[in-house]
Protein backbone atom coordinates (compact mmCIF):
# COMPACT_ATOMS: atom_id res chain seq x y z
CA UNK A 1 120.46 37.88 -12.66
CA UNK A 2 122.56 40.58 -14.59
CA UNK A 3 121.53 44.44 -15.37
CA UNK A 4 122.93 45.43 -17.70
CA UNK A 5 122.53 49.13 -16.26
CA UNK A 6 124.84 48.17 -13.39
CA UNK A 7 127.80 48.30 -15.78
CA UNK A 8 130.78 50.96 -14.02
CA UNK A 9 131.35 53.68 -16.54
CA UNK A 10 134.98 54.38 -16.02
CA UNK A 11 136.85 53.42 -18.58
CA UNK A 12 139.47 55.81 -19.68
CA UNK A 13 139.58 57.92 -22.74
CA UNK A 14 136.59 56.45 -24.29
CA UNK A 15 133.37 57.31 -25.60
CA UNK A 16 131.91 56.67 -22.53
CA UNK A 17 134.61 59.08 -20.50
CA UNK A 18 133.88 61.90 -23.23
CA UNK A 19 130.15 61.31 -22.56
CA UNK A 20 130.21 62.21 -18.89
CA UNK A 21 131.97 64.94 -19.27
CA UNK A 22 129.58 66.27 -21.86
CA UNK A 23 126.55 65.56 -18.89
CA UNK A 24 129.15 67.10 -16.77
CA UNK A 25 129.49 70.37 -18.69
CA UNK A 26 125.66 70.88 -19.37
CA UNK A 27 125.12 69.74 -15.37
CA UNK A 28 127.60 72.68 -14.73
CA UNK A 29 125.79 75.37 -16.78
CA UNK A 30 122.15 74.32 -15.76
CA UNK A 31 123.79 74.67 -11.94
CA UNK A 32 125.45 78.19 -12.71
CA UNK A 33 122.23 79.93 -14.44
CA UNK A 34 119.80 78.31 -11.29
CA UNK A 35 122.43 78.99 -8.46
CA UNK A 36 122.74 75.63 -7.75
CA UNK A 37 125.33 73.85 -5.76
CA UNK A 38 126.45 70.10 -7.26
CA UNK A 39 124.66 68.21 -4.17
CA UNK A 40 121.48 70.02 -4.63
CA UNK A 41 121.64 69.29 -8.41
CA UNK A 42 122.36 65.58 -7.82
CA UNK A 43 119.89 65.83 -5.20
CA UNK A 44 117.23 66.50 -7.61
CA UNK A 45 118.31 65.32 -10.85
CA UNK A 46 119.09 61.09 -9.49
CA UNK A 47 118.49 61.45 -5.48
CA UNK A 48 121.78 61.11 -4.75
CA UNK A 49 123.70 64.51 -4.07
CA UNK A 50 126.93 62.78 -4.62
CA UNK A 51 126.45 61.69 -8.30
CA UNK A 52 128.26 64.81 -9.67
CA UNK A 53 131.19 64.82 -7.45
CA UNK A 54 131.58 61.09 -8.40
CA UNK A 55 131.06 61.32 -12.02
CA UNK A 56 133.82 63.72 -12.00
CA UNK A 57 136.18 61.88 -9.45
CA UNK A 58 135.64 58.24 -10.53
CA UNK A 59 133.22 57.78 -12.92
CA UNK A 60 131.85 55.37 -10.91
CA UNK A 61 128.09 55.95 -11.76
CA UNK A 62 126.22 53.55 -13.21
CA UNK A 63 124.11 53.91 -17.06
CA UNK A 64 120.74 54.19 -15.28
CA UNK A 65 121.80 57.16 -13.01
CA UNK A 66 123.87 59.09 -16.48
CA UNK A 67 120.07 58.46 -18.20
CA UNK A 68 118.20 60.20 -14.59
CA UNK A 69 120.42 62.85 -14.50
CA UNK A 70 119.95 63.47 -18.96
CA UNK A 71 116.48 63.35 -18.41
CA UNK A 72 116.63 66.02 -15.94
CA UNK A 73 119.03 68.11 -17.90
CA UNK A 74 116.83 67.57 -20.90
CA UNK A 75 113.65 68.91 -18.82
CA UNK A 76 115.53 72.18 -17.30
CA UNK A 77 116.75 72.92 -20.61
CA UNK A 78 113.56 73.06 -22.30
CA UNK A 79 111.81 74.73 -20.02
């Protein structure tokens, strides 16, 4: 059986790449303003406190764990 949410997203210099970093920056700010550290952020936002070092590194993060960690961006912005 094949998710589709399983899909790698690291192509280069794609939509996709210029996506991430866009999570990336707003993942940044919400940690500077809170005092947050990029494992505790990852920690909360997809249970995983390696998601932002490996968005950044790789890009090897899957669609499901990009829409986690939006949510939770989307959440601790509005609030």
């Amino acid at each position: 059986m094949s998710d589709k949410l399983t899909i790698w997203l690291n192509e280069p210099n794609t939509q996709t790449e210029q996506h991430i970093e866009q999570v990336l920056t707003r993942a940044n700010a919400l940690c500077q303003v809170n005092g947050w550290s990029e494992g505790y952020f990852s920690k909360m936002a997809a249970g995983d406190d390696t998601v932002i070092k490996r968005m950044r590194e790789s890009g090897r993060v899957t669609a499901a764990i990009i829409a986690r960690v939006e949510r939770f961006l989307d959440e601790k912005e509005a609030a």
